[in-house]
N, C-alpha and C. Protein backbone atom coordinates (compact mmCIF):
# COMPACT_ATOMS: atom_id res chain seq x y z
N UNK A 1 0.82 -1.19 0.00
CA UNK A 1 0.00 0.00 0.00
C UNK A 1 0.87 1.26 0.00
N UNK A 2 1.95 1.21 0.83
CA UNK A 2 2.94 2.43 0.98
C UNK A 2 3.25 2.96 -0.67
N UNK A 3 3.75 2.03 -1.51
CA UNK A 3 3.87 1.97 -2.68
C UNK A 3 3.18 2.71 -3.80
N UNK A 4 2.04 2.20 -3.68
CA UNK A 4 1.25 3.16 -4.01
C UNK A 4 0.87 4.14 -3.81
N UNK A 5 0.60 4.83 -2.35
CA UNK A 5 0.26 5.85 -2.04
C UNK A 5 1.17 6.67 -2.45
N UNK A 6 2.84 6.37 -2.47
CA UNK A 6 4.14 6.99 -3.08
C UNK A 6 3.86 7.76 -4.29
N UNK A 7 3.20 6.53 -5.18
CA UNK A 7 3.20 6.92 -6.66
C UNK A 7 2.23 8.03 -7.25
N UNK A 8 0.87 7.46 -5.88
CA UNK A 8 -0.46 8.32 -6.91
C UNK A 8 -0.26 9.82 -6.05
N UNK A 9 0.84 10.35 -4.94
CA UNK A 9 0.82 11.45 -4.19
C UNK A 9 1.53 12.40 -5.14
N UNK A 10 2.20 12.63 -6.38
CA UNK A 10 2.15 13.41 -6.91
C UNK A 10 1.60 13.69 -7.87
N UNK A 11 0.66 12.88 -8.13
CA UNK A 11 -0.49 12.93 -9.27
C UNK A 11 -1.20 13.87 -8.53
N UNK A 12 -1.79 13.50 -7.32
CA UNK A 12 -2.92 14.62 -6.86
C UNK A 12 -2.40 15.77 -6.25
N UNK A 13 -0.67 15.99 -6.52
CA UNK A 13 -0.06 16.94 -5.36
C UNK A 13 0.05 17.76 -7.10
N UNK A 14 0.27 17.68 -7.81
CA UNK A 14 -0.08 18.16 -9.48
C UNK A 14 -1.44 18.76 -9.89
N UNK A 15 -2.40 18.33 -9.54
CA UNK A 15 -4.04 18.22 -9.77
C UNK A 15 -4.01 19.22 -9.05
N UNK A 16 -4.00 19.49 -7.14
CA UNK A 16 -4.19 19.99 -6.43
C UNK A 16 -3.61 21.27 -6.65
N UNK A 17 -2.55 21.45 -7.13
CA UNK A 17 -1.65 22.47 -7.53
C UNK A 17 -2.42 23.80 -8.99
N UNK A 18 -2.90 22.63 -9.82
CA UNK A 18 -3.49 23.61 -11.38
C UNK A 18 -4.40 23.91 -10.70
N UNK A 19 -5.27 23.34 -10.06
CA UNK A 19 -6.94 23.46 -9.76
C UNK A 19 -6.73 24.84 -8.92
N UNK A 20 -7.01 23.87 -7.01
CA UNK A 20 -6.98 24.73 -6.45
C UNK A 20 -5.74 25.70 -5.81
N UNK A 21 -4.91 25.57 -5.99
CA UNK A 21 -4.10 26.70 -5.58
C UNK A 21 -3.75 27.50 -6.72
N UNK A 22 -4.13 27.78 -7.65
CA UNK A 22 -4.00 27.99 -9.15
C UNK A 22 -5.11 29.54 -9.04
N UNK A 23 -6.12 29.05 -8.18
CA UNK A 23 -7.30 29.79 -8.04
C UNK A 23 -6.69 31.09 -6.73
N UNK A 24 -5.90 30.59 -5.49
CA UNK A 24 -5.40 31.30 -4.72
C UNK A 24 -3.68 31.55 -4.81
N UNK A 25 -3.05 31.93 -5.94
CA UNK A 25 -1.52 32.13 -6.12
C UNK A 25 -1.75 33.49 -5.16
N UNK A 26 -0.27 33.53 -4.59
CA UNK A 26 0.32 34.65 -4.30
C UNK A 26 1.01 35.22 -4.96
N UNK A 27 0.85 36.56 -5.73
CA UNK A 27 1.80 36.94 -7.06
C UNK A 27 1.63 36.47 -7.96
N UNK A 28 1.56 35.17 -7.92
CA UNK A 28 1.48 34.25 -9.93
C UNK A 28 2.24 33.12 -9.10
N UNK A 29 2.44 33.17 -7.82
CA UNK A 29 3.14 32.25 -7.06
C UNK A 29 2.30 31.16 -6.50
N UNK A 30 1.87 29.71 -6.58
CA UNK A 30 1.92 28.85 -6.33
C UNK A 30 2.70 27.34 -5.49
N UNK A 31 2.36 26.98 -4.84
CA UNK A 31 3.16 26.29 -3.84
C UNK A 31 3.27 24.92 -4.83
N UNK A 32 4.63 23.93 -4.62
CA UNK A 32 5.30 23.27 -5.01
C UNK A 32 4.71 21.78 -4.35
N UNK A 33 3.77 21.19 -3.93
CA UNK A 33 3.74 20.22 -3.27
C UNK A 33 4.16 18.73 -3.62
N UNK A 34 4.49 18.92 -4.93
CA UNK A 34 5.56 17.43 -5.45
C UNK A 34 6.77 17.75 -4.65
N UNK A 35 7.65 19.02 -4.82
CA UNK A 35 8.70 19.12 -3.88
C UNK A 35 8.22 19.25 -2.37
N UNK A 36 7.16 19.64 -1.71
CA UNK A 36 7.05 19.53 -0.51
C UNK A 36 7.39 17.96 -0.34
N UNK A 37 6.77 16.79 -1.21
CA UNK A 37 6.49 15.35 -0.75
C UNK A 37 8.00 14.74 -1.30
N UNK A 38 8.52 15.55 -2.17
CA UNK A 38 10.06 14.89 -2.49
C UNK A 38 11.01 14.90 -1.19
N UNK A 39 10.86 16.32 -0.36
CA UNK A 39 11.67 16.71 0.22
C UNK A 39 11.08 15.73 1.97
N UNK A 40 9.86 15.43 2.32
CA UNK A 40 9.88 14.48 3.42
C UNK A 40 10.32 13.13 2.92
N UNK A 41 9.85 12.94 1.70
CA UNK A 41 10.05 11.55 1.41
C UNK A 41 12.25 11.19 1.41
N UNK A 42 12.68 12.34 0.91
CA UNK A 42 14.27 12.06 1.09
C UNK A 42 14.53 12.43 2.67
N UNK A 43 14.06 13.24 3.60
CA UNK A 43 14.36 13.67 4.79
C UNK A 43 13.83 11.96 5.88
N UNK A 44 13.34 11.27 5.67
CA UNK A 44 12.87 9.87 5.89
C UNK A 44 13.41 8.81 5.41
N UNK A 45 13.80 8.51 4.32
CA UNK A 45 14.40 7.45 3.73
C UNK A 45 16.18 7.59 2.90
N UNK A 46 16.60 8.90 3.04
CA UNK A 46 17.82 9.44 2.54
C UNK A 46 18.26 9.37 1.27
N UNK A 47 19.14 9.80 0.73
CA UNK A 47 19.81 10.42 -0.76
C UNK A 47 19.57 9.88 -1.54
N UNK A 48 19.42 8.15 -1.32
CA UNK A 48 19.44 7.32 -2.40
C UNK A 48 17.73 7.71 -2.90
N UNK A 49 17.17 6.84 -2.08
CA UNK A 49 15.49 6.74 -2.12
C UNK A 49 14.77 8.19 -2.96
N UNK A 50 15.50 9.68 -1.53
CA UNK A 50 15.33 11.04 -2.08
C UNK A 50 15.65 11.03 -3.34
N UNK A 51 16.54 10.80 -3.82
CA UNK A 51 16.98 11.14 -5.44
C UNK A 51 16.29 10.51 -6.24
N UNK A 52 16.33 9.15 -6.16
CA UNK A 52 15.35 8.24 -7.43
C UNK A 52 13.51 9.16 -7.39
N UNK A 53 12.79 8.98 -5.94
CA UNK A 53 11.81 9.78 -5.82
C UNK A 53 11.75 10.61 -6.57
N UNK A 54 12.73 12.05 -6.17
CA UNK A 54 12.72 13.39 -6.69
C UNK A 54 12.85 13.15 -8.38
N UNK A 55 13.71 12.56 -8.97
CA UNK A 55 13.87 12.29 -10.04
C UNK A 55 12.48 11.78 -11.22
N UNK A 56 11.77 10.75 -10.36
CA UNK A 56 10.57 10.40 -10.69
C UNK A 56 9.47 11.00 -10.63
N UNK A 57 9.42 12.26 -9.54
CA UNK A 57 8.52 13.00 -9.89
C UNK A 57 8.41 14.33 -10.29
N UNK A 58 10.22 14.63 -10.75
CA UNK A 58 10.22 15.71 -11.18
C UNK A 58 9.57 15.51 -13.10
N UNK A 59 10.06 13.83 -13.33
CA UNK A 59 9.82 13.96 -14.87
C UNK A 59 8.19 13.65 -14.83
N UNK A 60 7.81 13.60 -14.13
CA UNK A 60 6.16 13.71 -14.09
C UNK A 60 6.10 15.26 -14.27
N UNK A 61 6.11 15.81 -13.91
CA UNK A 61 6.27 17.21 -13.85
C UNK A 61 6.48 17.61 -14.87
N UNK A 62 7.60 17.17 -15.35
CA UNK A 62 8.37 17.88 -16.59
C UNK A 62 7.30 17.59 -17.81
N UNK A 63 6.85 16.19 -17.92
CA UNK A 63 5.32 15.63 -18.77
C UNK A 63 4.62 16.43 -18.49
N UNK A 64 4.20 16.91 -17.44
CA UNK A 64 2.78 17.54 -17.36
C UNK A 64 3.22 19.33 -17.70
N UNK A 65 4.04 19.63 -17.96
CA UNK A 65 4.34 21.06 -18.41
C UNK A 65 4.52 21.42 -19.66
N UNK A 66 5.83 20.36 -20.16
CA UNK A 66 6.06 19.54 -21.33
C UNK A 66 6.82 21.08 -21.65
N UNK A 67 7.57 21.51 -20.90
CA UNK A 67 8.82 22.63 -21.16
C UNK A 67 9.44 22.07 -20.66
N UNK A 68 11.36 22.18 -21.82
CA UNK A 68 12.43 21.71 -20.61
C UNK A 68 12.68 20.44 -20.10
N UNK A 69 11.96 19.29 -20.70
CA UNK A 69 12.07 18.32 -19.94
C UNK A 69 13.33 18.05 -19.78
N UNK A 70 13.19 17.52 -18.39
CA UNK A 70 14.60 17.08 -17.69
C UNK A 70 15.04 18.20 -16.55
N UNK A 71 14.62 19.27 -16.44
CA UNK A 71 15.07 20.08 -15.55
C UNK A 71 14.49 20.23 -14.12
N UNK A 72 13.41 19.67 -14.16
CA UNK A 72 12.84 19.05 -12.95
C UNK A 72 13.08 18.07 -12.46
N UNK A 73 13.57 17.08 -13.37
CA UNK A 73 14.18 15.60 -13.05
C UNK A 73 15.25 15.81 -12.25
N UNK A 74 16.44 17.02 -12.63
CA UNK A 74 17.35 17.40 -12.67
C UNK A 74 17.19 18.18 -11.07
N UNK A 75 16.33 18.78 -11.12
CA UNK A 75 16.38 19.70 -9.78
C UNK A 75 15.52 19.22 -8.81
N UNK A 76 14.75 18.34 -8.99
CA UNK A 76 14.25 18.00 -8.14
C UNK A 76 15.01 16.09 -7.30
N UNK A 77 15.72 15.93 -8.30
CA UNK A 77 16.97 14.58 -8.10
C UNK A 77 17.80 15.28 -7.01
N UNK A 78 18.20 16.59 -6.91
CA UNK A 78 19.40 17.16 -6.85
C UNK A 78 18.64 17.59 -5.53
N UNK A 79 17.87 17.90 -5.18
CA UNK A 79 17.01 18.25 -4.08
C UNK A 79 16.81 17.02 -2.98
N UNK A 80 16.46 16.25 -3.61
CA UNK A 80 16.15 14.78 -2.70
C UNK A 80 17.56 14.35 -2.23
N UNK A 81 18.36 14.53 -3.37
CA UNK A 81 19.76 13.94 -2.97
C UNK A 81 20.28 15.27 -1.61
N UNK A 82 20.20 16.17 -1.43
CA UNK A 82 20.93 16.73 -0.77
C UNK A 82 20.35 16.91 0.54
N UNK A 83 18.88 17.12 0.77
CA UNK A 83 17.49 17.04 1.71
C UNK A 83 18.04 15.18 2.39
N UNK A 84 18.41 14.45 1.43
CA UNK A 84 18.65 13.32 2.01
C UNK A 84 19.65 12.67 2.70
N UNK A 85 20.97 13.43 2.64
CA UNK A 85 22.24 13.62 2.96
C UNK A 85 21.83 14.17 4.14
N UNK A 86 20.85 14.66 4.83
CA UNK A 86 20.71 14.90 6.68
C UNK A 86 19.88 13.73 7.19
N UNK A 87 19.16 13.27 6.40
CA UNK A 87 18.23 12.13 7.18
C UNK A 87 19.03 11.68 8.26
N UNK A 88 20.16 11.51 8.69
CA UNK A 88 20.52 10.65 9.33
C UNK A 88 20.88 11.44 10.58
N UNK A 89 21.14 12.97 10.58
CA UNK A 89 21.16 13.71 11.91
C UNK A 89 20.45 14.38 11.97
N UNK A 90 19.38 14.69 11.59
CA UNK A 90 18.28 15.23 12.36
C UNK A 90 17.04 14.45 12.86
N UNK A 91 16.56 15.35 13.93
CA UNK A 91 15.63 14.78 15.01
C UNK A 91 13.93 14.82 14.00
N UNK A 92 13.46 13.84 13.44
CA UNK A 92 12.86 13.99 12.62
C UNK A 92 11.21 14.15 13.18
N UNK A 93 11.39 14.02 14.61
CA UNK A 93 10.05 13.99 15.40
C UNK A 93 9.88 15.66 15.91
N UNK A 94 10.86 16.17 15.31
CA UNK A 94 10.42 17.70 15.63
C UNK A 94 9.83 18.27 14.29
N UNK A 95 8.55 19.16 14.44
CA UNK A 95 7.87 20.14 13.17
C UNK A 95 8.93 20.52 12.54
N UNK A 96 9.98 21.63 13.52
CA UNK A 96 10.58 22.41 12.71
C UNK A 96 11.50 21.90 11.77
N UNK A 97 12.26 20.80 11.86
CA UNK A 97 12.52 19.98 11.58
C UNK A 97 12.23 19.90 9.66
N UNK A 98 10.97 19.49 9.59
CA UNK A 98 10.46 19.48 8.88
C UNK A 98 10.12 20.91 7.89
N UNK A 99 9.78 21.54 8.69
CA UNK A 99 9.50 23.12 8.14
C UNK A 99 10.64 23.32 7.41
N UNK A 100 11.87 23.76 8.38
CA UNK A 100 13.20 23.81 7.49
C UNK A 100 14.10 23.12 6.33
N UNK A 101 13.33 21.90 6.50
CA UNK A 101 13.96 21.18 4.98
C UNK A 101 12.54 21.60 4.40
N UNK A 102 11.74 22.03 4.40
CA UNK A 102 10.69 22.25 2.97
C UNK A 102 11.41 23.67 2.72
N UNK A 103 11.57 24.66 3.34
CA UNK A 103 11.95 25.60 3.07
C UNK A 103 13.40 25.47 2.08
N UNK A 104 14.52 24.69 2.39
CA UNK A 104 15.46 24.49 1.92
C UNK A 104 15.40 23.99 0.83
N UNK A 105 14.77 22.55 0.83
CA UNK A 105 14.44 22.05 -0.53
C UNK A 105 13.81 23.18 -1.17
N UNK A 106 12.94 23.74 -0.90
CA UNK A 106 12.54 25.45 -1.69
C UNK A 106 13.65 25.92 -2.72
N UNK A 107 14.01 26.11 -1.89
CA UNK A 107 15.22 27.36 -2.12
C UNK A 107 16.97 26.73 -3.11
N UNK A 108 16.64 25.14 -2.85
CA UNK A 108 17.90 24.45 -3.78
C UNK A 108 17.22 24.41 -4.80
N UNK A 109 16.23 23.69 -4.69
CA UNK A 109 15.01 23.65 -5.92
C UNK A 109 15.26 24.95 -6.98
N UNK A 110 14.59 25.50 -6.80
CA UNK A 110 14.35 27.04 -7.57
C UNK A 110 15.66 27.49 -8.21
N UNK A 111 16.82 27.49 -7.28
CA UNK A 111 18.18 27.52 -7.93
C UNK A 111 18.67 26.71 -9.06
N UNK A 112 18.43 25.58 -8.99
CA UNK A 112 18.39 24.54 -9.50
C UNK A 112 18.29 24.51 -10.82
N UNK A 113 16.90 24.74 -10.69
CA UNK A 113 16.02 25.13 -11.92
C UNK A 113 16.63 26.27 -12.99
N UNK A 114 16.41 27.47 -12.07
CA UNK A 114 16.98 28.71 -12.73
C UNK A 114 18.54 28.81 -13.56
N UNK A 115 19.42 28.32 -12.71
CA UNK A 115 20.52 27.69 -13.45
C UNK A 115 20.12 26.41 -14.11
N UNK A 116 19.43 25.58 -14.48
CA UNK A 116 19.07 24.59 -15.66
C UNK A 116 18.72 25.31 -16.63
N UNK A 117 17.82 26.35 -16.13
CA UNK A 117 17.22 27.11 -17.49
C UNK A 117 18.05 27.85 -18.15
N UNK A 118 18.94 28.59 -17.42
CA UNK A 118 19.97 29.60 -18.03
C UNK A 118 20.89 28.85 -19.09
N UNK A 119 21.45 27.50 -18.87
CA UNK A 119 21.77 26.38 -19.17
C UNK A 119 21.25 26.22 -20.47
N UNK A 120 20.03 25.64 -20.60
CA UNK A 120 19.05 25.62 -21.81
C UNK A 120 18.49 26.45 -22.38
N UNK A 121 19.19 27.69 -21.90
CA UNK A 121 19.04 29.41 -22.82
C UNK A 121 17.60 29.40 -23.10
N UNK A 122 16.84 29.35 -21.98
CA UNK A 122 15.76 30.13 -21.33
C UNK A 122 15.88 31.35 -20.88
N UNK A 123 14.92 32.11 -20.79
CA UNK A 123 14.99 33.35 -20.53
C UNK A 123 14.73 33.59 -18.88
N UNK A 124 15.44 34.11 -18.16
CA UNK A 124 15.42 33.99 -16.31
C UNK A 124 15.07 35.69 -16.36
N UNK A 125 13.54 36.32 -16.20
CA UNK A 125 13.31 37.08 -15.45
C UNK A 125 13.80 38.03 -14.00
N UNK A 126 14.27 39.15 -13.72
CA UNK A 126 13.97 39.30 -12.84
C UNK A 126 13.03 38.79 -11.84
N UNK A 127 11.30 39.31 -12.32
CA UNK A 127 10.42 38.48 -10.87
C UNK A 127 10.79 36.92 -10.85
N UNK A 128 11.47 36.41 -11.44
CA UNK A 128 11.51 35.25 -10.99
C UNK A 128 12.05 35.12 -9.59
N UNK A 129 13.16 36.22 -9.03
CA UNK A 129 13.34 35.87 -7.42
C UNK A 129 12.43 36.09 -6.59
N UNK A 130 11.37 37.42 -6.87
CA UNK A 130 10.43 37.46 -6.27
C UNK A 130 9.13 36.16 -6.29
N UNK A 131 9.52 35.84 -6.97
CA UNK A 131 8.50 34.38 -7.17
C UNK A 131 8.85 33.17 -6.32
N UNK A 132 10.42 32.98 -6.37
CA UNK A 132 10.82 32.37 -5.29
C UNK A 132 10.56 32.81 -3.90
N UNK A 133 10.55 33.81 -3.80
CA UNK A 133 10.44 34.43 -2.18
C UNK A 133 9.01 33.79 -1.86
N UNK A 134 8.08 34.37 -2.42
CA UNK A 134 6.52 34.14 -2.46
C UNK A 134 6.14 32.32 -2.55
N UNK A 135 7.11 31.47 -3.64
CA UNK A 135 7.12 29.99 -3.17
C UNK A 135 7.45 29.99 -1.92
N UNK A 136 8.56 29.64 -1.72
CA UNK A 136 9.20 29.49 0.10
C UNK A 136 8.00 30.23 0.83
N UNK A 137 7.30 31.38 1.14
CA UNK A 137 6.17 31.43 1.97
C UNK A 137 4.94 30.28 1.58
N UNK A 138 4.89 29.89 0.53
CA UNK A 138 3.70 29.28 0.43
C UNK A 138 4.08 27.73 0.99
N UNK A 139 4.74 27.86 0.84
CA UNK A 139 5.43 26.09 1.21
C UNK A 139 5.77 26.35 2.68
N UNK A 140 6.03 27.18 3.06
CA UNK A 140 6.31 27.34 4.17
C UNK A 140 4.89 27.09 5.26
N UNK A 141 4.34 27.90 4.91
CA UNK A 141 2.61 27.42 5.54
C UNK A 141 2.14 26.41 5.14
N UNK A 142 2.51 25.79 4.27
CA UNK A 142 2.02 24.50 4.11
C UNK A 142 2.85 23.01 4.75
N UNK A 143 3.99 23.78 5.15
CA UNK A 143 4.49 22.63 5.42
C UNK A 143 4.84 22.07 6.77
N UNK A 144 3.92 22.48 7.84
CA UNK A 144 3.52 22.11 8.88
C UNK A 144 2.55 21.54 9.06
N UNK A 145 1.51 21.55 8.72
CA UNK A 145 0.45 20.13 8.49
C UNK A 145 0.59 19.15 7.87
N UNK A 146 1.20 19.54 6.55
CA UNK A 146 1.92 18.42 5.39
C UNK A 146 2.63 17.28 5.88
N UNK A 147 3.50 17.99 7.20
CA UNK A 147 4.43 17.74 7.65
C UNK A 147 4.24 16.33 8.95
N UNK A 148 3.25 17.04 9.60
CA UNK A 148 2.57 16.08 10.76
C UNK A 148 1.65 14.86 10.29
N UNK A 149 0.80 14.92 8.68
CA UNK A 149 0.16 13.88 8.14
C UNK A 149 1.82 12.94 7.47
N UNK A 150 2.59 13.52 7.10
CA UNK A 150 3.59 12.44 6.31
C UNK A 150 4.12 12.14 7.20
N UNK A 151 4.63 12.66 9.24
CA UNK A 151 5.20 11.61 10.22
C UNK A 151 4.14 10.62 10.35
N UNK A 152 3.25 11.21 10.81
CA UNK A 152 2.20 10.10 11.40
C UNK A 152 2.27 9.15 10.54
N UNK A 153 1.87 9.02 9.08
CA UNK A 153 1.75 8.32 8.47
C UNK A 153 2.71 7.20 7.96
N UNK A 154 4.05 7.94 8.00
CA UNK A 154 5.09 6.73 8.08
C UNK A 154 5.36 6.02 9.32
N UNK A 155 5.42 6.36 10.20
CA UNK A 155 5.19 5.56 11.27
C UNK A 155 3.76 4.64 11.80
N UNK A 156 2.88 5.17 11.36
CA UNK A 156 1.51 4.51 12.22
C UNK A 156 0.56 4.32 10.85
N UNK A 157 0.83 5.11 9.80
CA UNK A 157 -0.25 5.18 8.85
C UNK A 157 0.26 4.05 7.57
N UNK A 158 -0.67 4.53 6.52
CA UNK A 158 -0.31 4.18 5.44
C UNK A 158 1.09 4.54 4.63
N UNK A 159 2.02 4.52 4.91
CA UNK A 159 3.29 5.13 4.20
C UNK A 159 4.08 4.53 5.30
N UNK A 160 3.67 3.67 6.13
CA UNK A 160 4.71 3.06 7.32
C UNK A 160 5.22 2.14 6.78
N UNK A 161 7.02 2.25 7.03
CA UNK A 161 7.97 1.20 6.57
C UNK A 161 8.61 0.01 6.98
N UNK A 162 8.64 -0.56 6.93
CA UNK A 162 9.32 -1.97 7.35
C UNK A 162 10.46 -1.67 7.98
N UNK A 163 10.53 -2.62 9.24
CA UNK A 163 11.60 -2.05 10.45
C UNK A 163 12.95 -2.19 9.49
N UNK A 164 13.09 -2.89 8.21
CA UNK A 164 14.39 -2.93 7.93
C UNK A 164 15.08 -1.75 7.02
N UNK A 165 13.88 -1.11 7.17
CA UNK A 165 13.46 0.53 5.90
C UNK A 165 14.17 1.57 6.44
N UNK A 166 14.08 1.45 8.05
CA UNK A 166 14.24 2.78 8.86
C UNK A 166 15.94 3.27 8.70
């Protein structure tokens, strides 16, 4: 079941994203919730797991935009991998905890990207930092409830791993 729930959570973290937060942007700014779920899912299972994840649902992403493909694969791989490189010292039963790698993954993310694009001689806006600022708040409020349904749930819920997982 974990398995699944893995796979179909950025389908509806995509859906959830055009629909309704599409309807409430801040700026033209929209919250990221494939990277919110990349960035617990590597902060829980570490670099390896984070990266293949991030990787897999950045090229979902990249399909469903169908600009650039690969640069989400790319930044959002690169995100899991580095979000996943702490799994192993931090106290993962604390919020903040959590808050601060969504914020971070934010903020590698977006870099990421922006240098991919510059890369693939895309055009990088000014508001694009202001757009980042306005992501990182939106993810930021979101990623304290986000945060308390994906502990619970790997431990007690549906997304709970096999003692040999931990």
């Amino acid at each position: 079941m974990r398995y699944v729930i893995l796979a179909f959570l950025p389908f509806l973290a995509i859906f959830v994203q055009s629909t309704f937060f599409n309807q409430y942007s801040i700026k033209g700014s929209i919250p990221d919730l494939v990277l919110i779920f990349v960035v617990f899912h590597a902060l829980f299972t570490g670099e390896k797991r984070g990266t293949i994840y991030g990787m897999l649902c950045g090229l979902l992403e990249d399909l469903y935009v169908g600009r650039f493909i690969g640069v989400n694969v790319l930044a959002k791989g690169l995100t899991g991998y580095i979000i996943g490189k702490t799994q192993g010292n931090v106290f993962k039963e604390n919020l903040l905890v959590g808050i601060v790698a969504v914020v971070a993954g934010t903020l590698i993310n977006s870099l990421a990207v922006v240098f991919l694009m510059m890369i693939c001689g895309g055009v990088v806006k000014v508001e694009v930092i202001s757009s980042i600022l306005y992501q990182s708040l939106y993810n930021l409020l979101l990623a304290g409830p986000l945060y308390l349904w994906y502990y619970y749930s790997t431990y007690d819920g549906w997304l709970r791993m096999d003692r040999g997982e931990f």
